[in-house]
Protein backbone atom coordinates (compact mmCIF):
# COMPACT_ATOMS: atom_id res chain seq x y z
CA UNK A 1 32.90 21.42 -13.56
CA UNK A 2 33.09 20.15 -10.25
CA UNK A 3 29.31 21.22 -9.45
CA UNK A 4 28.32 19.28 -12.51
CA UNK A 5 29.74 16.03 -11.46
CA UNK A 6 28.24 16.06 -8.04
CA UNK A 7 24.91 17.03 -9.85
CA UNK A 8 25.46 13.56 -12.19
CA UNK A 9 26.31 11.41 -9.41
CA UNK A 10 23.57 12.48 -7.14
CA UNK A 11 21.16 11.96 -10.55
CA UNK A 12 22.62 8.64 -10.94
CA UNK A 13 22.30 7.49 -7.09
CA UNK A 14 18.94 8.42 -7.47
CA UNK A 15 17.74 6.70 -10.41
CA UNK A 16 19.67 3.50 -8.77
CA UNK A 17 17.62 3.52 -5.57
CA UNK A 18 14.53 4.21 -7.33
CA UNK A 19 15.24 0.73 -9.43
CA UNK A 20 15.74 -1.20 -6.39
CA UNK A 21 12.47 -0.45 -5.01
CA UNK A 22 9.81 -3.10 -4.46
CA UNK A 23 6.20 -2.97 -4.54
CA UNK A 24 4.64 -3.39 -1.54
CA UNK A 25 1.14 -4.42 0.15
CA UNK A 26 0.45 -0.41 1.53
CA UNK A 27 -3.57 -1.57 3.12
CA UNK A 28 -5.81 -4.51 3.19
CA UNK A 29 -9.54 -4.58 3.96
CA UNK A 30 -10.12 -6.39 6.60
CA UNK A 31 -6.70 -4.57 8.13
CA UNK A 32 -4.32 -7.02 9.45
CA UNK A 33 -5.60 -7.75 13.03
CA UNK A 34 -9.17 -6.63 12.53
CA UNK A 35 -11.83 -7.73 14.53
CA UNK A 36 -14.91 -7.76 13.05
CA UNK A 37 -18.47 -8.59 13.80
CA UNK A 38 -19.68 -10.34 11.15
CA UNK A 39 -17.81 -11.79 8.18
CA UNK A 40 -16.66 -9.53 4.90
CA UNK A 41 -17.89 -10.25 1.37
CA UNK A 42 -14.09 -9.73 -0.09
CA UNK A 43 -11.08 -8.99 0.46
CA UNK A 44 -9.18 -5.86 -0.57
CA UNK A 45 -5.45 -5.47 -1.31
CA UNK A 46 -4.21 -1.95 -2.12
CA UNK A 47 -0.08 -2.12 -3.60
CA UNK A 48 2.34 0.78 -3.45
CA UNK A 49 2.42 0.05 -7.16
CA UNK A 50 0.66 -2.06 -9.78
CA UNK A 51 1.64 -5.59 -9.18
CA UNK A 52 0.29 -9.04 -10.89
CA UNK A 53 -1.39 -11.02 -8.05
CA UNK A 54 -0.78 -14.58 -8.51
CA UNK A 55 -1.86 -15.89 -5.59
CA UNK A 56 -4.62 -15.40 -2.64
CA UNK A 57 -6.25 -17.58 0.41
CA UNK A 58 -7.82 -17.74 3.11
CA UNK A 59 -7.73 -20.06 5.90
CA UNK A 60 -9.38 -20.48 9.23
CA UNK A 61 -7.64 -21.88 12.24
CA UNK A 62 -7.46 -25.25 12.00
CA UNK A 63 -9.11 -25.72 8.28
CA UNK A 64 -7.45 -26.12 5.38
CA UNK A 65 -6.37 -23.23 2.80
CA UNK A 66 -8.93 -21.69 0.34
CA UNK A 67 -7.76 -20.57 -2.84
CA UNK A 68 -9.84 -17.29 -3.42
CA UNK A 69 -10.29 -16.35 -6.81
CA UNK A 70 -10.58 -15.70 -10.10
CA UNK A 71 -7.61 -13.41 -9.75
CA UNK A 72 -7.48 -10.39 -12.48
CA UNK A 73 -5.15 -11.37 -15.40
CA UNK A 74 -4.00 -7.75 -15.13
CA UNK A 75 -1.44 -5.58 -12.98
CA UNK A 76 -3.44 -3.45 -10.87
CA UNK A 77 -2.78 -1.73 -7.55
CA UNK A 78 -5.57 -2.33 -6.33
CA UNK A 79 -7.53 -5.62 -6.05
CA UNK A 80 -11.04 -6.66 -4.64
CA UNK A 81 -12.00 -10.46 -4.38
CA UNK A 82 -14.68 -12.09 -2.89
CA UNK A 83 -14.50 -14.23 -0.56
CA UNK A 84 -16.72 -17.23 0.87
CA UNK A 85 -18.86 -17.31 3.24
CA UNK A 86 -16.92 -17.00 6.69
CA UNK A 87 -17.98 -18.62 10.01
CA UNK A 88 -17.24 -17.20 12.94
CA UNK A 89 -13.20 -17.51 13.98
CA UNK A 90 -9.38 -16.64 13.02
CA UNK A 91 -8.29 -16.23 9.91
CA UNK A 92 -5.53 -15.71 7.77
CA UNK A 93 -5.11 -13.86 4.56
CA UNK A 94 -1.89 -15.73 2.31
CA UNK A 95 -0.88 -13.37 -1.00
CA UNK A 96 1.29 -13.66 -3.50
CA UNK A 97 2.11 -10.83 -6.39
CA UNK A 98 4.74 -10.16 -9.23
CA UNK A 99 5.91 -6.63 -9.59
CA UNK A 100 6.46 -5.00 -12.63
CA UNK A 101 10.71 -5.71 -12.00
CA UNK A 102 9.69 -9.18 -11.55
CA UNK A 103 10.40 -9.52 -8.23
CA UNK A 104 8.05 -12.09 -5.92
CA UNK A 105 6.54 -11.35 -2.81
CA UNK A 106 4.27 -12.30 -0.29
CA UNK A 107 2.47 -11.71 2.74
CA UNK A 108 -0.50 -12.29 4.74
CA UNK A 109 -2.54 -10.89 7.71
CA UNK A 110 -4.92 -11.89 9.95
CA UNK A 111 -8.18 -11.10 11.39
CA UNK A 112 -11.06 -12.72 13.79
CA UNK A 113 -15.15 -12.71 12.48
CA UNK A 114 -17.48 -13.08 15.37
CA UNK A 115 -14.46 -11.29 17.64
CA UNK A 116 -14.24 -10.86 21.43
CA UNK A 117 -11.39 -9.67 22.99
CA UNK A 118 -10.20 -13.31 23.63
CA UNK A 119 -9.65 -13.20 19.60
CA UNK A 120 -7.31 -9.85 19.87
CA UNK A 121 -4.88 -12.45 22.74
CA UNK A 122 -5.43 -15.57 20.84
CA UNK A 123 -4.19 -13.56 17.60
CA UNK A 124 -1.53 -11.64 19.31
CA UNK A 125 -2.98 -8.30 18.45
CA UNK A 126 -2.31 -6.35 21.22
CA UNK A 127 -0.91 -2.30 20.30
CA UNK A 128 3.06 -3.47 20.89
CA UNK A 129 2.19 -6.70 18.83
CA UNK A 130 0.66 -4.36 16.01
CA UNK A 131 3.38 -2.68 15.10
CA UNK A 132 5.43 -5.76 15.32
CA UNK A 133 3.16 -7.54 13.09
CA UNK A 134 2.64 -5.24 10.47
CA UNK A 135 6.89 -5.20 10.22
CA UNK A 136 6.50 -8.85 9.53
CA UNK A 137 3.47 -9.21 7.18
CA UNK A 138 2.10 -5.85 6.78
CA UNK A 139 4.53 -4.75 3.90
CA UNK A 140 4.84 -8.89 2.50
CA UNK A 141 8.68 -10.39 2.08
CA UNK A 142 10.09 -10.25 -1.15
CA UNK A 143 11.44 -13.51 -3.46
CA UNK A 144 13.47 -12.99 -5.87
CA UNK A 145 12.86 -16.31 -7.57
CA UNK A 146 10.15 -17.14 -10.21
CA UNK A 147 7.14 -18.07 -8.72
């Protein structure tokens, strides 16, 4: 009887962590702190699970935000949007998505067009700040309000 309790518990402990997990962002084309020699025609967002993406820019040092877009009406796990043309410089990808628990999150990463290795200091990229960076953006922040 004993055994069978311990088998219900562990059953139960499972299912409980397994409803607390959040989507997240698992790759992105360009990768976060990409440097790349001539601009990309979209962006790609791959999720660890299908999500509703509500929200998506791009933004250049110094320029103001551009909503990209249309965005699919759909959950996906995967998305591909074009972007606009891109001039040479830093930018920054912003995203926002709605899992299926209805949970918010976003997240953005960067990457340089036209880049020199001046780009990889002026974005912080260097292989300690990588791994940093991806912590912080790489896997998005979760909201638990309504968008």
């Amino acid at each position: 009887m004993r055994l069978f309790q311990l088998t219900l518990i562990a059953l139960a402990t499972g299912a409980a962590q397994s409803a607390f997990a959040h989507a997240e962002l698992s790759a992105s084309t360009p990768a976060d702190c990409a440097m790349l020699e001539s601009a990309p025609d979209n962006v790609n967002l791959t999720f660890s699970e299908p999500v509703r993406l509500t929200a998506l820019s791009v933004q250049k040092d110094g320029a103001a935000k551009r909503s990209l877009g249309p965005l699919p009406a759909e959950a996906a796990e995967d998305f591909v949007v074009a972007v606009p043309t891109l001039e040479g410089g830093h930018y920054t990808v912003s995203w926002r998505a709605l899992s299926e628990d209805t949970h918010v999150m976003t997240g953005e990463f960067i990457f340089a067009v036209g880049a020199t290795d001046d780009h990889a200091q002026h974005m912080n990229c260097t292989a300690d700040a990588d791994a940093d960076h991806a912590e912080q953006t790489g896997e998005g922040s979760h909201d638990d309000t309504a968008p």
